[in-house]
Protein backbone atom coordinates (compact mmCIF):
# COMPACT_ATOMS: atom_id res chain seq x y z
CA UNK A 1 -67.05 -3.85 52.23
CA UNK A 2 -69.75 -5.99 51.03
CA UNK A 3 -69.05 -9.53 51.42
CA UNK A 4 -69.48 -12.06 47.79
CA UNK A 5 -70.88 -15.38 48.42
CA UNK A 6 -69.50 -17.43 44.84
CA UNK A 7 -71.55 -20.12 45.30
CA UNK A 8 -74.55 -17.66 44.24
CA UNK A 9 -72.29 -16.49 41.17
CA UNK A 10 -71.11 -19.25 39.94
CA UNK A 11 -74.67 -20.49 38.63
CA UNK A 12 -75.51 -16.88 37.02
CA UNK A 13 -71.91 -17.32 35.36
CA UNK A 14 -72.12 -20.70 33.81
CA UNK A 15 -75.79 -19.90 32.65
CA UNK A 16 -74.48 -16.03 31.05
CA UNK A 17 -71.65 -18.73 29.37
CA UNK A 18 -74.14 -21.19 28.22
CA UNK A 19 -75.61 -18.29 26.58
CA UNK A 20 -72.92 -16.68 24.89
CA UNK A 21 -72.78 -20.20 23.27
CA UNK A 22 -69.52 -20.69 24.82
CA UNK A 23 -68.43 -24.31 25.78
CA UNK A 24 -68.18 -25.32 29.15
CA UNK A 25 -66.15 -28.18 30.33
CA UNK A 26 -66.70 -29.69 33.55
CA UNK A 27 -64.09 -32.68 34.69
CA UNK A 28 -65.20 -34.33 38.37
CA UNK A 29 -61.87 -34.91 40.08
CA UNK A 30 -59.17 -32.50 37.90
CA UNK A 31 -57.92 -29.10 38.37
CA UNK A 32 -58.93 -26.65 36.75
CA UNK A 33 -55.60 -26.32 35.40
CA UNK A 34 -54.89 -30.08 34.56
CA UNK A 35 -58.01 -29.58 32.03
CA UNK A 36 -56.90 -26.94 30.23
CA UNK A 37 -53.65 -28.28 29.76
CA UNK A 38 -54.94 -31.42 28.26
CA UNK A 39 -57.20 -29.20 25.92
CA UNK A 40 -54.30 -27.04 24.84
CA UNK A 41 -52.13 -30.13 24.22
CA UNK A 42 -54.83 -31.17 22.03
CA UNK A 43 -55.19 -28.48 20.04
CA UNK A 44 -52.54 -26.14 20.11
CA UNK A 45 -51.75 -27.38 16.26
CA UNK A 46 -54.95 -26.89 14.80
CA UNK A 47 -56.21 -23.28 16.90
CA UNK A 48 -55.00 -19.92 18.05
CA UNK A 49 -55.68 -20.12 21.52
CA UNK A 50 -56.18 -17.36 24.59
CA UNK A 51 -55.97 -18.46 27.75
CA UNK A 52 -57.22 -15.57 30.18
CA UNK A 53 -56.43 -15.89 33.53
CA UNK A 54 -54.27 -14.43 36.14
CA UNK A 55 -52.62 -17.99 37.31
CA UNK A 56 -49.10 -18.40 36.96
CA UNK A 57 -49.21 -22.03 36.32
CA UNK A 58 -50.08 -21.15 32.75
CA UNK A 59 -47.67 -19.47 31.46
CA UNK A 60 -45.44 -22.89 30.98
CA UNK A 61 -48.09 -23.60 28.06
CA UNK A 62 -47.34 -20.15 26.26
CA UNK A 63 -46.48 -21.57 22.70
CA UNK A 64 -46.69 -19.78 19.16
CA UNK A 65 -50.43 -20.27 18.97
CA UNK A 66 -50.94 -20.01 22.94
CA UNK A 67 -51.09 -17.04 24.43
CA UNK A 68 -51.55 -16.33 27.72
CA UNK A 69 -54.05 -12.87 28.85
CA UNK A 70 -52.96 -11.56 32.38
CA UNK A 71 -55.58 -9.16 34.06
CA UNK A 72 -54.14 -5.94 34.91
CA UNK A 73 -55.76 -3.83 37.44
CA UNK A 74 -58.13 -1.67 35.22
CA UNK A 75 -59.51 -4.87 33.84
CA UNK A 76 -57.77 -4.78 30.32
CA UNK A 77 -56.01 -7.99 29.58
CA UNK A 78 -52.25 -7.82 28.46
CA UNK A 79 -50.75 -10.34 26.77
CA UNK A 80 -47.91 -12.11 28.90
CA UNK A 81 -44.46 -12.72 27.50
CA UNK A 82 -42.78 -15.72 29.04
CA UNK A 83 -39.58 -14.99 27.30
């Protein structure tokens, strides 16, 4: 198995991003995680939001307009129910 070096990727990913005109936020010093709660806090009122990722941690933000997308292993994104 070939082995992935990120630190390559992750330069061609937030430049395909930047592209797609989709915003990037960058916070020195905060999880990931910490970030987007604070943005879905914000505006969970005023936005349908999709949060697609596969981390657990999430799911406690899963509201009536947040919904969490969980990777399955074909690559389609299902929607998770936290019920």
């Amino acid at each position: 198995m070939c082995e992935v070096n990120r630190n390559l990727q992750i330069p061609l990913v937030f430049e395909a991003i930047e592209k797609m005109g989709i915003l990037k936020v960058n916070c020195e010093g905060y999880e990931a995680d910490d970030v987007i709660g604070t943005l879905v806090e914000r505006y969970k009122n005023e936005f349908e939001i999709y949060l697609l990722s596969n981390d657990r941690d999430l799911w406690q933000l899963i509201s009536k307009n947040v919904k969490v997308m969980l990777p399955n292993t074909k690559g389609v994104f299902e929607e998770v129910n936290n019920e």
